[in-house]
Protein backbone atom coordinates (compact mmCIF):
# COMPACT_ATOMS: atom_id res chain seq x y z
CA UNK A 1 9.61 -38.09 12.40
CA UNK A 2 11.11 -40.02 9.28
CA UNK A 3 8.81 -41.69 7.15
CA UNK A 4 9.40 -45.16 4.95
CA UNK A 5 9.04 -43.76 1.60
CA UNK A 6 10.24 -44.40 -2.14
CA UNK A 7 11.61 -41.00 -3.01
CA UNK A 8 14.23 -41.56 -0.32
CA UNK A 9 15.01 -44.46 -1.36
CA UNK A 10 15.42 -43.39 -5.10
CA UNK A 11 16.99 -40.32 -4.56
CA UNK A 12 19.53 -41.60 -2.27
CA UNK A 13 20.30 -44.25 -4.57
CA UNK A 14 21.52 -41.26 -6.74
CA UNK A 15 23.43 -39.73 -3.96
CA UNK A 16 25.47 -42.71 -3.51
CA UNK A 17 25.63 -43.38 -7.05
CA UNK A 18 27.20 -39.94 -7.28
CA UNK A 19 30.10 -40.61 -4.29
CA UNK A 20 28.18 -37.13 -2.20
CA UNK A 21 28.45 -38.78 0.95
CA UNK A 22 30.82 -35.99 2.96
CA UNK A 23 29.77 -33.77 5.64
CA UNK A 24 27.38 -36.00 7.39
CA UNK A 25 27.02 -39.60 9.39
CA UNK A 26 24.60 -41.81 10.71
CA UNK A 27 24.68 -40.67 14.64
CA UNK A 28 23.74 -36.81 13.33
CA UNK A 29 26.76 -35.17 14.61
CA UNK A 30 28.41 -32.86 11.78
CA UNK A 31 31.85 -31.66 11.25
CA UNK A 32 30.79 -28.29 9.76
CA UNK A 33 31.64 -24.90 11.41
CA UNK A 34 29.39 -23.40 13.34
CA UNK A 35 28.85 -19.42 13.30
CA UNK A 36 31.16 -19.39 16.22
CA UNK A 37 33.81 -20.86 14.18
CA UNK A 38 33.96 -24.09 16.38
CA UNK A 39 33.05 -27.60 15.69
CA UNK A 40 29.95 -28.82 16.32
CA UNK A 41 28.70 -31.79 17.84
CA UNK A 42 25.08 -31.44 17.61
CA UNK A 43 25.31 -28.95 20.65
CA UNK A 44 28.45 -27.70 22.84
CA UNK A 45 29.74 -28.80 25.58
CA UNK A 46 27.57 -28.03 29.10
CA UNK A 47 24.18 -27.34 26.88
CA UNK A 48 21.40 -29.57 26.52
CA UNK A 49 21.04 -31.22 23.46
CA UNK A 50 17.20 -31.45 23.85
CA UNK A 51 16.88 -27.43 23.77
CA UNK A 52 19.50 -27.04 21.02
CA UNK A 53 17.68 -26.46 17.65
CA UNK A 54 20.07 -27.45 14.77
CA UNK A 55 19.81 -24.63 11.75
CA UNK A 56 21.48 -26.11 7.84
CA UNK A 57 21.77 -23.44 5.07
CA UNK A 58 23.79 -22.28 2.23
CA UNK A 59 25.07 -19.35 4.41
CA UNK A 60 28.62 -19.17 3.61
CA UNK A 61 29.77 -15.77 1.76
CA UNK A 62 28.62 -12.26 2.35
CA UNK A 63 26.56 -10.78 2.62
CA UNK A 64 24.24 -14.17 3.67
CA UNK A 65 26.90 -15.25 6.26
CA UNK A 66 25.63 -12.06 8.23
CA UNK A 67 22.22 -12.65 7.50
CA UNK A 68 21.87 -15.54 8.39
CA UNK A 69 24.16 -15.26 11.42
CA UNK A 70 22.63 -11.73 12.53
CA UNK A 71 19.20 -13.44 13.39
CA UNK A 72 20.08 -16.40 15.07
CA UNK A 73 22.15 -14.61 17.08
CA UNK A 74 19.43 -12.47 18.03
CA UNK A 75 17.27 -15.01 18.80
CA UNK A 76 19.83 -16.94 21.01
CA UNK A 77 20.10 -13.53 22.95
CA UNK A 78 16.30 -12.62 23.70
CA UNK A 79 14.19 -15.84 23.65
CA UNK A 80 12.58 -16.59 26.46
CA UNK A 81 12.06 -20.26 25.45
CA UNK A 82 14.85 -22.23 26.58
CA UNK A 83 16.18 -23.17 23.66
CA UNK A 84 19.40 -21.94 20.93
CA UNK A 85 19.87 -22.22 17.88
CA UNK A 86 23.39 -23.86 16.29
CA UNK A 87 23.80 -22.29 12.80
CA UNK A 88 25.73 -25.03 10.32
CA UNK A 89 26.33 -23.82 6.79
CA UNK A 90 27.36 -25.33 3.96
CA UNK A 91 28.11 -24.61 0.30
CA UNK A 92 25.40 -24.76 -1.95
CA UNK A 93 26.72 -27.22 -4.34
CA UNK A 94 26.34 -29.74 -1.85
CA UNK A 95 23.50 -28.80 -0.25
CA UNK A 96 20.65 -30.72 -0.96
CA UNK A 97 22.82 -34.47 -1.29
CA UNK A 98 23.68 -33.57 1.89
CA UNK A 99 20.70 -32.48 3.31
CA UNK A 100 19.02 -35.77 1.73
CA UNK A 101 21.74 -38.04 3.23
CA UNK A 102 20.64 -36.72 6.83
CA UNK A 103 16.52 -37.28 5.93
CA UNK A 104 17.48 -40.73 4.81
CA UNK A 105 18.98 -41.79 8.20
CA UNK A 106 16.45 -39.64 9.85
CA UNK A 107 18.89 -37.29 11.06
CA UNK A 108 16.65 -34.21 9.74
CA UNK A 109 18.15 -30.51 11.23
CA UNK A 110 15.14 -29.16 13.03
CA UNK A 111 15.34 -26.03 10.61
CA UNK A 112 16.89 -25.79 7.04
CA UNK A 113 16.47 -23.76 3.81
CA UNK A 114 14.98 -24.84 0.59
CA UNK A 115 14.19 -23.20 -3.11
CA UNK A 116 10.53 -24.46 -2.06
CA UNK A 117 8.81 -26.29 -5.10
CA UNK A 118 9.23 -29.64 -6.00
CA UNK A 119 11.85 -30.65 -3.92
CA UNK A 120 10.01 -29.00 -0.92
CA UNK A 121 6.80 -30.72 -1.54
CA UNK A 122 9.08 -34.33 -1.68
CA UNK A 123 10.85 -33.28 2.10
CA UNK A 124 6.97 -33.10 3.44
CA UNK A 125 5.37 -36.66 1.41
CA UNK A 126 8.90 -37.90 3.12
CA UNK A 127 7.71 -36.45 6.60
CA UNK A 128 10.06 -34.13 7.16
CA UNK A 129 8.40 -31.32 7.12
CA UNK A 130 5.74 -29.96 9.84
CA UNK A 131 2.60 -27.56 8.90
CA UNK A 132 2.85 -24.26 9.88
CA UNK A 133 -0.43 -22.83 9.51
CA UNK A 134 -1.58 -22.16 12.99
CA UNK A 135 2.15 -20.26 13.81
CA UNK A 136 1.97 -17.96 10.82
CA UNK A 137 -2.00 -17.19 11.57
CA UNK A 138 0.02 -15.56 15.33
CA UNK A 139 2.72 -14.43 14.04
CA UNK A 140 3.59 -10.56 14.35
CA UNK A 141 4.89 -10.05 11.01
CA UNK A 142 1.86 -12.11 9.40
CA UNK A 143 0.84 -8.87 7.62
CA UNK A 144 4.19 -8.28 6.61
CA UNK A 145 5.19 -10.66 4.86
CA UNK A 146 4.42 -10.47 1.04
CA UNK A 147 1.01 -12.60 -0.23
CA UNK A 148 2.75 -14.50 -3.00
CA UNK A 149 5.54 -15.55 -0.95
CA UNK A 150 3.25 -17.81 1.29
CA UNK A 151 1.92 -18.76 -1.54
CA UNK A 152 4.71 -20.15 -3.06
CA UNK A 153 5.90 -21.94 0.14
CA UNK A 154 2.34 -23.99 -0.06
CA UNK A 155 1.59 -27.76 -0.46
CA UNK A 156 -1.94 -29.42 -0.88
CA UNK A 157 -3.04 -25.62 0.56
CA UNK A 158 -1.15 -26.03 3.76
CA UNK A 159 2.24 -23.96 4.50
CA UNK A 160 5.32 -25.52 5.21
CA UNK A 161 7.90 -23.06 4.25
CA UNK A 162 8.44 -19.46 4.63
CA UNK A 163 10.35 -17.75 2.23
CA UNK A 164 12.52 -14.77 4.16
CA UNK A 165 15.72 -13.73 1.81
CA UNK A 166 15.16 -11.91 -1.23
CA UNK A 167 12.86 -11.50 -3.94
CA UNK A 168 13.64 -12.22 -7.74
CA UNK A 169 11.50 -12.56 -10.66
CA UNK A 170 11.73 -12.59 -14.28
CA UNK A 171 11.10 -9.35 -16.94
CA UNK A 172 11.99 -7.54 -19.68
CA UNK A 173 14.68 -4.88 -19.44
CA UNK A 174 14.36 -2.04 -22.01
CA UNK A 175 16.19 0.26 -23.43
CA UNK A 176 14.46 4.09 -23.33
CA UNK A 177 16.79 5.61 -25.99
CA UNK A 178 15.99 3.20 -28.34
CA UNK A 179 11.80 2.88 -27.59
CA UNK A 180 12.20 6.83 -27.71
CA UNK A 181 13.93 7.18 -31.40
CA UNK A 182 11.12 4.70 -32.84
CA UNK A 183 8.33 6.00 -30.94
CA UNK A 184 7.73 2.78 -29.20
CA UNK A 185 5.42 2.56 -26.31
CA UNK A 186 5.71 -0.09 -23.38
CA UNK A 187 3.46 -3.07 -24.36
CA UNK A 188 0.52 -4.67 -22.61
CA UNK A 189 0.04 -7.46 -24.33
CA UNK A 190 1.54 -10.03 -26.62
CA UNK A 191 0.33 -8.51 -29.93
CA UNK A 192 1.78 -5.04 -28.99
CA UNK A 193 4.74 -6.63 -28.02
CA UNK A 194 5.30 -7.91 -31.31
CA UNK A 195 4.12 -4.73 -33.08
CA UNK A 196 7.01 -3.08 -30.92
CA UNK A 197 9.81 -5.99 -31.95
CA UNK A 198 8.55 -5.70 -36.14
CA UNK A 199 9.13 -2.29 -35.84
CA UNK A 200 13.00 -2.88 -34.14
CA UNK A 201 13.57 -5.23 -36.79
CA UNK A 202 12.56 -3.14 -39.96
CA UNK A 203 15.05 -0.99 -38.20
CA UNK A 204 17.74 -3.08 -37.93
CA UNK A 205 17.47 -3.84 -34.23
CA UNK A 206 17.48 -6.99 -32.85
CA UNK A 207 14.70 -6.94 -30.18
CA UNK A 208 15.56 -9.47 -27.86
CA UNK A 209 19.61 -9.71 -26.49
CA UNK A 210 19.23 -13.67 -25.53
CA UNK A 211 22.49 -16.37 -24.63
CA UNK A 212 20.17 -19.69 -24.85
CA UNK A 213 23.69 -21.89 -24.66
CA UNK A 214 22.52 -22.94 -21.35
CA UNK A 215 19.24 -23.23 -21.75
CA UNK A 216 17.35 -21.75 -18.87
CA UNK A 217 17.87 -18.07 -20.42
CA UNK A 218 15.23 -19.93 -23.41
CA UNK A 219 13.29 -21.36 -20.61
CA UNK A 220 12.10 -17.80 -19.04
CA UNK A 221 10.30 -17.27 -22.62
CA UNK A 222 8.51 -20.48 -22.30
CA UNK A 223 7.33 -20.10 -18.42
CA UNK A 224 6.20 -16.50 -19.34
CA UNK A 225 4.44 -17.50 -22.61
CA UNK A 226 2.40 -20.89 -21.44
CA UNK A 227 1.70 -18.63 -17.89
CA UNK A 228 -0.03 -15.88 -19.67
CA UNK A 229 -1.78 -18.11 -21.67
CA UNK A 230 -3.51 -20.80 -19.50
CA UNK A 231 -1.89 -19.50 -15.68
CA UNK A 232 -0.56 -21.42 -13.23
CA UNK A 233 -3.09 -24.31 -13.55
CA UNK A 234 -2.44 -26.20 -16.06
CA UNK A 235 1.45 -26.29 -15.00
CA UNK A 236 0.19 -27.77 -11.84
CA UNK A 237 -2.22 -30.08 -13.04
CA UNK A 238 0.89 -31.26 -15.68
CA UNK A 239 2.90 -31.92 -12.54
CA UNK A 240 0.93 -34.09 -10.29
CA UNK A 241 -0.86 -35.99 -13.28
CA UNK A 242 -4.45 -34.41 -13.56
CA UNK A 243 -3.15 -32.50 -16.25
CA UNK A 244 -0.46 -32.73 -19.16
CA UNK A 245 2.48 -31.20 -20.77
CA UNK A 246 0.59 -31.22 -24.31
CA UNK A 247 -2.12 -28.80 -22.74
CA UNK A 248 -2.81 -26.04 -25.26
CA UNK A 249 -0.80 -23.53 -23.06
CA UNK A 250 2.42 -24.95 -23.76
CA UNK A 251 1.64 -25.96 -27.44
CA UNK A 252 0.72 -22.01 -27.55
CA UNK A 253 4.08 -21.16 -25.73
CA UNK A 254 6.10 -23.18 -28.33
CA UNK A 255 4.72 -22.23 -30.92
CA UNK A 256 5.07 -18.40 -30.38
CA UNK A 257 8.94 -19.44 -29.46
CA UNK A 258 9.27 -20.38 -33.20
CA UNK A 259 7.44 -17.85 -34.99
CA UNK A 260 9.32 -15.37 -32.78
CA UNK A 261 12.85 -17.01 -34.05
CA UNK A 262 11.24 -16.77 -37.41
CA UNK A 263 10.65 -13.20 -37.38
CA UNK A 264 14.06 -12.22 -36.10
CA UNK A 265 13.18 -11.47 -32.71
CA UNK A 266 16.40 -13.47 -31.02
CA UNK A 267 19.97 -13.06 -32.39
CA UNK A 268 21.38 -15.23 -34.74
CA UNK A 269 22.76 -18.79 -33.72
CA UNK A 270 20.81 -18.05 -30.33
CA UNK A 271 21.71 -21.36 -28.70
CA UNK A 272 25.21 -21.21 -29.10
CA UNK A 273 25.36 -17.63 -27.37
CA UNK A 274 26.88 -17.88 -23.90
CA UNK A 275 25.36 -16.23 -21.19
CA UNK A 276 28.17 -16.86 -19.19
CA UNK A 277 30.54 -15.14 -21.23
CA UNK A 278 28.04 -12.13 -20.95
CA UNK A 279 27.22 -12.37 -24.52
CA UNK A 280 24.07 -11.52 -24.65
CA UNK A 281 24.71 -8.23 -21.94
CA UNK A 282 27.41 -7.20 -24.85
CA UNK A 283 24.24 -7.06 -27.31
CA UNK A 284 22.21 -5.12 -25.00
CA UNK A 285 25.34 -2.84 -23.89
CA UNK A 286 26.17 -2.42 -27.49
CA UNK A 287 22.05 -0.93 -28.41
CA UNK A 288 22.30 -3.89 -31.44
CA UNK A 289 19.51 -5.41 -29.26
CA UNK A 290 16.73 -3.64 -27.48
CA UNK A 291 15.37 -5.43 -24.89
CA UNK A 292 16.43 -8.22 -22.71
CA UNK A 293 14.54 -10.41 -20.61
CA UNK A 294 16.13 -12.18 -17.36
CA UNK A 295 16.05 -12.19 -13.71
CA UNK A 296 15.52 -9.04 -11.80
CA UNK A 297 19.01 -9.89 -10.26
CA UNK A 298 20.60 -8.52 -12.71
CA UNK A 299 19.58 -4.70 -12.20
CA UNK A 300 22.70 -4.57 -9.92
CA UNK A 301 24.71 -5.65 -12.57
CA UNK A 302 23.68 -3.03 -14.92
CA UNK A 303 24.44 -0.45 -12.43
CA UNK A 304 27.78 -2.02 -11.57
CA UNK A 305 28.95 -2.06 -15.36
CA UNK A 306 27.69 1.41 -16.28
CA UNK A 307 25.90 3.93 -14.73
CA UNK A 308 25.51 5.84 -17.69
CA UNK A 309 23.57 2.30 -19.52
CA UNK A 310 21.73 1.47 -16.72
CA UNK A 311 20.33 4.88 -16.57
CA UNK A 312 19.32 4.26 -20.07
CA UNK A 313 16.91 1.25 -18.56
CA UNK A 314 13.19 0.55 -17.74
CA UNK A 315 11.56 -2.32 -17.26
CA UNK A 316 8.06 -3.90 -17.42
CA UNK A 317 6.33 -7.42 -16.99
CA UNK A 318 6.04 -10.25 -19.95
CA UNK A 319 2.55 -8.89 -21.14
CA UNK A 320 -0.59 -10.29 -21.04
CA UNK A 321 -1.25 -12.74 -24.01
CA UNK A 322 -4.62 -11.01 -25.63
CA UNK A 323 -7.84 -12.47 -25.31
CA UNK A 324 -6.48 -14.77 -22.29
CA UNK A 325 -8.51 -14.28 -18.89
CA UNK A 326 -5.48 -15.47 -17.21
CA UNK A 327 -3.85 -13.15 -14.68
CA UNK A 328 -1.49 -11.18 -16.04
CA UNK A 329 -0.36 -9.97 -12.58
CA UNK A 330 1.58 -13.36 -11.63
CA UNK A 331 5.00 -13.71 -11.90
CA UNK A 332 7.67 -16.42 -12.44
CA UNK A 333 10.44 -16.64 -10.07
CA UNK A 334 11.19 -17.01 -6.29
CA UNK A 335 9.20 -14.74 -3.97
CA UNK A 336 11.87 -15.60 -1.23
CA UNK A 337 14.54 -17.35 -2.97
CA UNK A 338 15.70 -19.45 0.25
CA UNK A 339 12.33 -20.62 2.74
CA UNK A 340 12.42 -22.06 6.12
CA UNK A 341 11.37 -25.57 6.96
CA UNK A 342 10.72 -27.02 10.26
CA UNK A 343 11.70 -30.18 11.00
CA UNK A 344 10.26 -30.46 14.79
CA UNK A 345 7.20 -30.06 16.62
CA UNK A 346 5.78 -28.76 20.14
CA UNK A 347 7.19 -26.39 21.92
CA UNK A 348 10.65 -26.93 19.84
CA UNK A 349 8.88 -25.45 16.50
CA UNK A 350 7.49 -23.09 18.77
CA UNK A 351 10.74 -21.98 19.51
CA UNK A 352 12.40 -22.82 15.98
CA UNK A 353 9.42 -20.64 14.57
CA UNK A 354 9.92 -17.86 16.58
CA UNK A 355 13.63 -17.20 14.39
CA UNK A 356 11.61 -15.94 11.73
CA UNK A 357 10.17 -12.94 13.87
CA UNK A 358 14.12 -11.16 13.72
CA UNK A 359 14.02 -11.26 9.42
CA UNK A 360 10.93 -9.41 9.60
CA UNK A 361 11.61 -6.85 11.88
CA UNK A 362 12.35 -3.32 10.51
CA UNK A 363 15.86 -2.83 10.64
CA UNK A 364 16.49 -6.53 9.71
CA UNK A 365 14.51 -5.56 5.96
CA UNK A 366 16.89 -2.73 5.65
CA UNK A 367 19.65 -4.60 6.35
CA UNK A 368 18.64 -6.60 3.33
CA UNK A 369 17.81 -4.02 0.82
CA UNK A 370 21.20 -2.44 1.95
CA UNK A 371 22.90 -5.86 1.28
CA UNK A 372 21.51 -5.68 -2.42
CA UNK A 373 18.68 -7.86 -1.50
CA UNK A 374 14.37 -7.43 -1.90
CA UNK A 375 13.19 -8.51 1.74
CA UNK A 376 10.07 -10.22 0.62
CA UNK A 377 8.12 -7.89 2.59
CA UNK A 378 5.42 -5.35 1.54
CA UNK A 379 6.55 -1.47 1.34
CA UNK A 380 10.25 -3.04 0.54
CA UNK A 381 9.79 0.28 -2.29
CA UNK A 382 9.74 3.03 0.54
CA UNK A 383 13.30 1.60 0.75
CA UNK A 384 14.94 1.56 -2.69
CA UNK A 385 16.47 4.45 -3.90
CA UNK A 386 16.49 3.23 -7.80
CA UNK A 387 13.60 3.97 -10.35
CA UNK A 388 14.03 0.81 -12.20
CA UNK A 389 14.18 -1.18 -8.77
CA UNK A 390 11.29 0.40 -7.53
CA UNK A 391 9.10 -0.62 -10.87
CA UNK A 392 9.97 -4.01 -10.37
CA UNK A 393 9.15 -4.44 -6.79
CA UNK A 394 5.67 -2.49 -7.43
CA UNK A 395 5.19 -5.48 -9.62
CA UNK A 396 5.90 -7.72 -7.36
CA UNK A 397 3.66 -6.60 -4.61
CA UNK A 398 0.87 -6.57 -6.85
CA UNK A 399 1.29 -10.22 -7.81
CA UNK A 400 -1.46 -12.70 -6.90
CA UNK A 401 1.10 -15.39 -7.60
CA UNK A 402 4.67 -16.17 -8.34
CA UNK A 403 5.08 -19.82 -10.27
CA UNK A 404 8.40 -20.89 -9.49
CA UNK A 405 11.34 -21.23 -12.24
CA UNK A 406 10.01 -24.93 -13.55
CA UNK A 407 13.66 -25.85 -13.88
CA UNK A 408 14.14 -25.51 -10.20
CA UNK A 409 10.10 -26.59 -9.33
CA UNK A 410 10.69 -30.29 -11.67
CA UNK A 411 11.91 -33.13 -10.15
CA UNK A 412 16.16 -32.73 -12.00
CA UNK A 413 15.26 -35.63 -14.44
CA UNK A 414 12.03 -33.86 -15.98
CA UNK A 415 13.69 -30.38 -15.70
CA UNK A 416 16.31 -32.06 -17.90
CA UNK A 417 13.76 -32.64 -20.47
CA UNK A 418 12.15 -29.12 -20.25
CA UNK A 419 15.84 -27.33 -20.76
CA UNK A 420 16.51 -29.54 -23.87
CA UNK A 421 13.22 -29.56 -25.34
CA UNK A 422 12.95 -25.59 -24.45
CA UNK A 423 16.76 -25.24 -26.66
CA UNK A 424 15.56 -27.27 -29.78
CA UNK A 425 12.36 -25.19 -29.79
CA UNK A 426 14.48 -21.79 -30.29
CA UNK A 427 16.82 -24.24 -32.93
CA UNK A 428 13.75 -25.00 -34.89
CA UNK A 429 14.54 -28.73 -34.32
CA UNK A 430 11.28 -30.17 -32.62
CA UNK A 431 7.83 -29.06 -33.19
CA UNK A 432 6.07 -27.78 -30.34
CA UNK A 433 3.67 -30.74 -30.69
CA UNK A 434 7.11 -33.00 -30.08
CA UNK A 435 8.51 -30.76 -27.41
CA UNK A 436 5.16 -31.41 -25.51
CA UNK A 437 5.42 -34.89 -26.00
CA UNK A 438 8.28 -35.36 -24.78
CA UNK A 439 8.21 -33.43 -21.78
CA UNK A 440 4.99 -35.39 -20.57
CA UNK A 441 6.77 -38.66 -21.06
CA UNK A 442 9.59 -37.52 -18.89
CA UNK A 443 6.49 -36.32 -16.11
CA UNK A 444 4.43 -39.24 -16.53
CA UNK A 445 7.67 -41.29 -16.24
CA UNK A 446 8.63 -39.93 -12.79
CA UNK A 447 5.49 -40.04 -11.56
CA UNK A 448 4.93 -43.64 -12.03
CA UNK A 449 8.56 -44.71 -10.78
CA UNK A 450 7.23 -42.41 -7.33
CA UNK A 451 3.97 -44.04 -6.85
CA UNK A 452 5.46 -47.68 -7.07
């Protein structure tokens, strides 16, 4: 099922450039631990290796060792097709060398995960990944599973991977006290937005708590920004060459970036904030800042630090950007943070398809919501017990469309560019104009060394 193609070529050039050649060799068999806790050899001893189905993913610490485990399990104990399914996981870290050492001797698992995006749409040009289209249209949990999840695990309009554990997208956490003592009101659109962060600031407040030290925490306010603005088209026409990075949707996203920094809207020496160090969360904690926008991941974390703060919380959507027609209902994020591949065909991705019946049953989505997770399935609320949980995922079921994180969606040598360009933006460095520029070099770079 391997292909002849570039990208292989030039991204395992990388690979080996980089020395990430453990944990796999050229006659497929892998030295990994299976869920059993025994080696595997591509399938044990006394089965047949032609109704083995080989399963990679970044299962390796709980709660995902038991998800992942939990449903192949199941499936190895009431399929009637024949086949089982060998479960090899491996840290994340080394994930996707490895993974792309096995496509480049065309040693392919049958099923793996992916973050979907870019790097998805590169496994199918390379052939290594089948259409799944005419499965999903029979499959029992079809009307389960949430809209903008198959949307996001789409290429050229056909699907080829299904996005099954957990749901995360970007907002804006505020803080009711505060919106309450200045009579604030949760904003629709960009202009009331910035009503509500002039009025924090003739107040002393710092309206946003951001840590842009590494760059991605910057990022979110560009993806939201140039999404409201123009959607998800112009992002996708940017990518694959029909369109560009100086479209007026990411000029408009810069330069709001800047006038916002201008205004007072971020802390002071922003960039050199650590997010890691929890800087920013020790703005927020402290009520110096009012608002903080990340990943809805982080809701746990609230409610691990302090009750009593997180209590304090709501949270709402970037707003719509006024006198846009774009919809204001997408998000940016992952609608299924890891999807399933399928690297087989026949009656083996029959088979292999059928694994994705057990994370969509019932008890399997409350295993999920019980393991701190959002099952990307619809009516995931009925589940959640928490207010500020249960606004977000409302959200999220409403969304027409979820544009991945573009640092994760980029090919690694473009996303490079966006982070940096993104971080001199908020230091007032490069011009939006420049930032633009740059970024489509970087694209249109990439996209010529592919097509050679």
């Amino acid at each position: 099922m391997r292909k002849a193609n570039k990208w292989i070529g030039l991204t395992m050039a990388v690979v080996l450039a980089g020395g990430m050649l453990s944990g796999c060799g050229s006659s497929g068999k892998t030295e990994d631990k299976t869920s059993e806790g025994q080696e595997s050899s591509q399938a044990q001893e006394g089965s047949d290796e032609d109704k083995v189905i080989t399963f990679w993913h970044i299962g390796t610490d709980e709660p995902d060792i038991s998800l992942y485990e939990d449903a192949t399990e199941a499936f190895n104990e009431n399929t009637k097709s024949g086949y089982r399914i060998e479960n090899v996981a491996m840290e994340a870290d080394a994930y996707k060398e490895k993974l792309l050492i096995a496509m480049s001797s065309g040693e392919c698992p049958d099923i793996y995960t992916n973050w979907s995006g870019g790097p998805m749409n590169e496994y199918v040009e390379a052939g290594f990944a089948q259409p799944l289209d005419e499965l999903y249209e029979k499959a029992p949990w079809k009307d389960k599973i949430l809209d903008a999840t198959i949307a996001q695990g789409k290429y050229n309009d056909k699907l080829y991977g299904v996005g099954m554990i957990n749901v995360s997208v970007s907002g804006i956490y505020y803080n009711k006290d505060i919106f309450a003592q200045y009579n604030l009101e949760v904003p629709k659109t960009v202009s009331e937005l910035e009503k509500v962060c002039d009025t924090l600031v003739e107040n002393g407040k710092i309206p946003f708590a951001l840590a842009n030290a590494p760059k991605w925490t910057g990022s979110m306010y560009f993806m939201n920004l140039a999404t409201r603005k123009g959607g998800l088209e112009p992002f996708s026409a940017a990518v694959d060459g029909s369109g560009s990075f100086e479209d007026e949707s990411f000029i408009y996203a810069g330069e709001k970036i800047q006038e916002w920094v201008q205004n007072g809207y971020f802390p002071e020496g922003v960039n050199s904030l650590s997010e890691g160090d929890g800087q920013s969360k020790q703005l927020f904690y402290s009520e110096e800042a009012a608002m903080k926008m990340i990943g809805s991941w982080e809701s746990g974390t609230y409610k691990a630090d302090s009750e009593e703060f997180y209590n304090k919380l709501g949270w709402f959507p970037f707003p719509a950007v006024d006198d846009s027609d774009a919809d204001a209902s997408i998000q940016i994020g992952t609608m299924g943070d890891q999807f399933l591949s399928f690297n087989c065909e026949g009656e083996k991705l029959e088979a292999a398809f059928e694994l994705l019946n057990y994370y969509f049953e019932d008890d399997y989505t409350q295993k999920m919501v019980d393991a701190g997770k959002i099952a990307p399935v619809k009516g995931v609320d009925a589940l959640i017990e928490g207010e500020l949980e249960k606004e977000i995922v409302t959200k999220i079921e409403a969304a027409s469309a979820t544009q991945l994180w573009y640092d994760q969606y980029l090919p690694p040598a473009v996303s490079t560019v966006h982070l940096d360009t993104c971080q001199e933006l908020f230091g007032l460095t490069m011009t939006p104009e420049e930032a633009a520029k740059q970024l489509q070099a970087a694209m249109e770079e990439y996209n010529n060394e592919k097509s050679e």
